[in-house]
N, C-alpha and C. Protein backbone atom coordinates (compact mmCIF):
# COMPACT_ATOMS: atom_id res chain seq x y z
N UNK A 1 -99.06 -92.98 -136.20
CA UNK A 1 -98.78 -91.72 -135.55
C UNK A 1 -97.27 -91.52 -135.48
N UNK A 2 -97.34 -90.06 -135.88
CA UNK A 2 -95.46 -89.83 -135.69
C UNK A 2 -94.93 -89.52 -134.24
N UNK A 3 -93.80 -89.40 -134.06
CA UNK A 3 -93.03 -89.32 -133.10
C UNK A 3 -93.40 -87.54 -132.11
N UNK A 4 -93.55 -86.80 -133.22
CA UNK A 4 -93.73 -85.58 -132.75
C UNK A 4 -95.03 -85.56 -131.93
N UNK A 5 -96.23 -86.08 -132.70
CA UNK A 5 -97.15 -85.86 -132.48
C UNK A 5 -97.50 -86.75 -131.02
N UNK A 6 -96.85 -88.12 -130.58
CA UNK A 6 -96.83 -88.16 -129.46
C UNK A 6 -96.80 -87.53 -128.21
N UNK A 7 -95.04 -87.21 -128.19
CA UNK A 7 -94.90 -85.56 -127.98
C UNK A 7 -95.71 -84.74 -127.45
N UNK A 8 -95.91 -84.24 -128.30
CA UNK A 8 -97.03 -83.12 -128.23
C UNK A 8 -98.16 -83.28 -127.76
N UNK A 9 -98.96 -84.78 -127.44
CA UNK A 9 -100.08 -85.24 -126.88
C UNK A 9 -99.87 -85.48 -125.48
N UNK A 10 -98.70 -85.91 -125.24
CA UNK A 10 -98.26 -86.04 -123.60
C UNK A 10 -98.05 -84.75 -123.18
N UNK A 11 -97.40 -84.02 -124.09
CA UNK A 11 -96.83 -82.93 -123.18
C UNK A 11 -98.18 -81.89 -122.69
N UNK A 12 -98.81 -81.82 -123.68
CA UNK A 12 -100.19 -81.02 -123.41
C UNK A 12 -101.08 -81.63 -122.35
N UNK A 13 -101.06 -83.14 -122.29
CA UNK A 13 -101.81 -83.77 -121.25
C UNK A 13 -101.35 -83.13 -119.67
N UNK A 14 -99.84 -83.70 -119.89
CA UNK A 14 -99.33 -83.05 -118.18
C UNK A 14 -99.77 -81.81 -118.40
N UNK A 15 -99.46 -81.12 -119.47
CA UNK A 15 -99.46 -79.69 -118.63
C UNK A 15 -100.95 -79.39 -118.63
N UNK A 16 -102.04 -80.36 -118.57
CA UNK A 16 -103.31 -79.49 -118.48
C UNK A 16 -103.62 -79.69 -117.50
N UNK A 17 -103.34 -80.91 -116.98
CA UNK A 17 -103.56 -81.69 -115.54
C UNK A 17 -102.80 -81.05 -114.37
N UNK A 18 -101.90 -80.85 -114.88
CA UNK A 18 -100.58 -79.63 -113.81
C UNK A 18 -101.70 -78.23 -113.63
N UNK A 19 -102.04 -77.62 -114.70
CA UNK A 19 -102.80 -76.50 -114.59
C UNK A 19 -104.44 -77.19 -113.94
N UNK A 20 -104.97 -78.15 -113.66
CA UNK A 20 -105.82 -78.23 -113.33
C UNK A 20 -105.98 -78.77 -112.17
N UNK A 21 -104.73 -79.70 -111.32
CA UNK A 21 -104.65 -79.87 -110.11
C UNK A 21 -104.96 -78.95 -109.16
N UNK A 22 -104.47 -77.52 -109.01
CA UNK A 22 -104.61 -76.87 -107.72
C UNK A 22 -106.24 -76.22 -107.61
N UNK A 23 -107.13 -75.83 -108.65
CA UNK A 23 -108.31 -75.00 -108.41
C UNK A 23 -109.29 -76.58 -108.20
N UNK A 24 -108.91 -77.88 -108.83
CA UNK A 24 -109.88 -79.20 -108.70
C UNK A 24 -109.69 -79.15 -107.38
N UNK A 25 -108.58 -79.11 -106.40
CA UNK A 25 -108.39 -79.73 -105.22
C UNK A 25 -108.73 -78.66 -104.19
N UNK A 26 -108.80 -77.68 -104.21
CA UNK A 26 -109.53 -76.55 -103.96
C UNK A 26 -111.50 -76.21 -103.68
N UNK A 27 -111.72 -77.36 -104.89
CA UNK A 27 -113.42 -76.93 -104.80
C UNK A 27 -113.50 -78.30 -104.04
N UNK A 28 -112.71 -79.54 -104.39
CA UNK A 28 -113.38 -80.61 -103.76
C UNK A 28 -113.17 -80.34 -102.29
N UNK A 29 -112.13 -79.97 -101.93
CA UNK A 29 -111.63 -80.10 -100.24
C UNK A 29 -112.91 -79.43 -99.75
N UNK A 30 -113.10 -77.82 -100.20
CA UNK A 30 -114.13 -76.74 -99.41
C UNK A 30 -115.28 -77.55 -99.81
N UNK A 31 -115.98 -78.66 -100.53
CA UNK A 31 -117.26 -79.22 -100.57
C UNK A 31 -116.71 -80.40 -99.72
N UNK A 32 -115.88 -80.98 -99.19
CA UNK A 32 -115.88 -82.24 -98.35
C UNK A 32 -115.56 -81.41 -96.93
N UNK A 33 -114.89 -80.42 -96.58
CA UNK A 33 -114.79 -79.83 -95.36
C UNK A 33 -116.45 -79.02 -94.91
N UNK A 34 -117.14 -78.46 -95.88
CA UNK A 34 -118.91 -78.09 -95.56
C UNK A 34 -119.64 -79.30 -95.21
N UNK A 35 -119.24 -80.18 -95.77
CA UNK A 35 -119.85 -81.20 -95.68
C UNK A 35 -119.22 -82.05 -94.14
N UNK A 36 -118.66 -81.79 -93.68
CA UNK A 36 -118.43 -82.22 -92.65
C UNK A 36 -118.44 -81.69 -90.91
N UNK A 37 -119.21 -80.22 -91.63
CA UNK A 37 -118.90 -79.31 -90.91
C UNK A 37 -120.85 -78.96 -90.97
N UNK A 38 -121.36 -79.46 -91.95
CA UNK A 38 -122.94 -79.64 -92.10
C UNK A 38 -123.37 -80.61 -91.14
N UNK A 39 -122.26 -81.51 -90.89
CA UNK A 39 -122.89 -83.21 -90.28
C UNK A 39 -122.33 -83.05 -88.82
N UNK A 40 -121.56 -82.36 -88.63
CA UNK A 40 -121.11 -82.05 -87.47
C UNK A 40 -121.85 -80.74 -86.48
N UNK A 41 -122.55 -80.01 -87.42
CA UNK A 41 -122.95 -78.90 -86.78
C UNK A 41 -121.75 -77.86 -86.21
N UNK A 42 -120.51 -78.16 -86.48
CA UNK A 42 -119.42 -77.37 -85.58
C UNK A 42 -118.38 -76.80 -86.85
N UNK A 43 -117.75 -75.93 -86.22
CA UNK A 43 -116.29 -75.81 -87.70
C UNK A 43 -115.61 -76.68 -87.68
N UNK A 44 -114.95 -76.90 -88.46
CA UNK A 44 -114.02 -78.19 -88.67
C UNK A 44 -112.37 -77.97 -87.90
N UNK A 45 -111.93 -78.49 -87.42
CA UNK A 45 -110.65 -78.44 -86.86
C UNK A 45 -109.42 -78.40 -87.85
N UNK A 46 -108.63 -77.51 -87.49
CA UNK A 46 -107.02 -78.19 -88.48
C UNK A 46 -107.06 -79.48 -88.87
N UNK A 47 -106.82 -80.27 -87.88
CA UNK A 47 -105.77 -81.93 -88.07
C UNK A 47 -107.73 -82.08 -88.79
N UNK A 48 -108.54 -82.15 -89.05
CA UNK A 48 -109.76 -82.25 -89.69
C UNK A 48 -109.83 -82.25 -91.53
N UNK A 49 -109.15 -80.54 -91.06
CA UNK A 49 -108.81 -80.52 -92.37
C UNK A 49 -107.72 -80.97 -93.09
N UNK A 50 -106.76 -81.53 -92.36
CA UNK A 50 -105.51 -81.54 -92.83
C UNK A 50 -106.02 -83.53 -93.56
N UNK A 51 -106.59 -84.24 -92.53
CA UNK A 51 -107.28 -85.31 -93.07
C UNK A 51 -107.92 -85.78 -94.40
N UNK A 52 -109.01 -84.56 -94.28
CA UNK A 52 -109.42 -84.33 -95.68
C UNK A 52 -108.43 -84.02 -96.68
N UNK A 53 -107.58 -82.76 -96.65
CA UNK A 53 -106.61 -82.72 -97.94
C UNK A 53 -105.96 -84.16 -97.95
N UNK A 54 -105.52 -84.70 -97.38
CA UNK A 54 -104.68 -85.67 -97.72
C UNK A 54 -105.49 -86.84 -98.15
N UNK A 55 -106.77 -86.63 -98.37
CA UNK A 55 -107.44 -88.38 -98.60
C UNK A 55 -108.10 -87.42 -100.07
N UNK A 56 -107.98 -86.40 -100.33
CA UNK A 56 -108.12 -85.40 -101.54
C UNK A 56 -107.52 -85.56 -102.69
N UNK A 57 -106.37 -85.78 -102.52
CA UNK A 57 -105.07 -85.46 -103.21
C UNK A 57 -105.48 -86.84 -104.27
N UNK A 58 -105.20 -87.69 -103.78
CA UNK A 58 -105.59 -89.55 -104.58
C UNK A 58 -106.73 -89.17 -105.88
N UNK A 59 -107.46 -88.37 -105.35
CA UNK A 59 -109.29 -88.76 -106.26
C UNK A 59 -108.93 -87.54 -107.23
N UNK A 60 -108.35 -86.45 -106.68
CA UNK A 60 -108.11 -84.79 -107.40
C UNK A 60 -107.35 -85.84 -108.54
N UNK A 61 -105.74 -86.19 -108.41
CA UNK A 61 -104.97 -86.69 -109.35
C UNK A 61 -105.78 -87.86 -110.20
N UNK A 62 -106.55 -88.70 -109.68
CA UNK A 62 -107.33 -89.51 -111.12
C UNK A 62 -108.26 -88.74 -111.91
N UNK A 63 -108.80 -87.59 -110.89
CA UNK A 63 -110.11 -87.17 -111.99
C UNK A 63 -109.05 -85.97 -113.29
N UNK A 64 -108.20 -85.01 -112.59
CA UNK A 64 -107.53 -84.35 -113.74
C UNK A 64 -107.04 -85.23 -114.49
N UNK A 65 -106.10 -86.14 -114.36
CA UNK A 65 -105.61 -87.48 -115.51
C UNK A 65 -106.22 -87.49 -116.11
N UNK A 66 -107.30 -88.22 -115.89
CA UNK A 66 -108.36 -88.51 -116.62
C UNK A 66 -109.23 -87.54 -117.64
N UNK A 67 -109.26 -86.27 -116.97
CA UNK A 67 -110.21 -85.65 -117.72
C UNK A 67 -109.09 -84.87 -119.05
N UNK A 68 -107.99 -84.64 -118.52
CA UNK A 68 -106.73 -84.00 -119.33
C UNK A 68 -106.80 -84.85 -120.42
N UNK A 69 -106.52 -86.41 -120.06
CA UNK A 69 -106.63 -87.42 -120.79
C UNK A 69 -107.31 -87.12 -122.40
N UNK A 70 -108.53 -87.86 -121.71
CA UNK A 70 -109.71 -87.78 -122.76
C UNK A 70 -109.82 -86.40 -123.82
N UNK A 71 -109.95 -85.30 -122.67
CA UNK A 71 -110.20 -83.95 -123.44
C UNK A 71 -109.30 -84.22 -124.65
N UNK A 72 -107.57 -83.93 -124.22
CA UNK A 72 -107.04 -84.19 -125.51
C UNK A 72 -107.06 -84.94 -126.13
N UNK A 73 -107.50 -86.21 -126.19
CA UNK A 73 -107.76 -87.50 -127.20
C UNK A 73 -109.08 -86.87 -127.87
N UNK A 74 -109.73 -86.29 -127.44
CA UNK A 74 -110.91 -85.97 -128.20
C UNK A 74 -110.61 -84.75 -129.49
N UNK A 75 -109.58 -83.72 -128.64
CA UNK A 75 -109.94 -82.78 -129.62
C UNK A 75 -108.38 -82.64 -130.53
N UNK A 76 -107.41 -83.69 -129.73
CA UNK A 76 -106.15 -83.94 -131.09
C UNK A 76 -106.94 -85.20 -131.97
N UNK A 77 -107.70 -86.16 -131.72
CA UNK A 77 -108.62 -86.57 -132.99
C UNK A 77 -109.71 -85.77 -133.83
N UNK A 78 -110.02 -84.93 -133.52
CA UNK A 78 -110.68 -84.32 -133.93
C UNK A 78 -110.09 -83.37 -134.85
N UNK A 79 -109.01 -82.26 -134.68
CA UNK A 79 -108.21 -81.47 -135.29
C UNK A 79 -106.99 -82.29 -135.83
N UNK A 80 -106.15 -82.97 -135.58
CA UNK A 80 -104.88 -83.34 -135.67
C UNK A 80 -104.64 -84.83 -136.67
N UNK A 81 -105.69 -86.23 -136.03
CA UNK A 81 -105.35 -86.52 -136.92
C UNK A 81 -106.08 -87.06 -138.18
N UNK A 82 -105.23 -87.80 -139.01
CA UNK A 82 -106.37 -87.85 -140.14
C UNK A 82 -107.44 -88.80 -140.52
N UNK A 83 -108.24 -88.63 -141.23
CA UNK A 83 -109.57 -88.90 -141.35
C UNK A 83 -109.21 -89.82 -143.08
């Protein structure tokens, strides 16, 4: 593999994971704040929620990595390199 094409595999990785951090961390928080707010029977408090985002943030950043990851390993092998 050339130099460019490195490059170009990282750079697309961050930036998919950058574009996919804020709407991932978004659906997980509002399904772990219902969910706590299901088991509680009550609304959830600020410092509640503020709990949840912050124990969010850890699992949001491995699953975009990860999925940014792979996606592009799949489809720069697939298009990019050679066979």
């Amino acid at each position: 593999m050339n130099l460019g094409f490195l490059v170009w595999f990282w750079a697309t990785t961050v930036l998919l994971a950058a574009l996919l951090y804020r709407p991932v961390k978004r659906v997980i928080r509002a399904g772990r704040v219902r969910t706590l707010e299901r088991k509680a029977k009550r609304a959830a408090t600020d410092e509640e929620q503020r709990t949840i985002e912050k124990k969010t943030v850890p699992l949001v950043v491995v699953l975009v990595v990860t999925f940014a990851f792979l996606f592009n390993r799949v489809l720069m092998a697939r298009y990019f390199l050679e066979k």
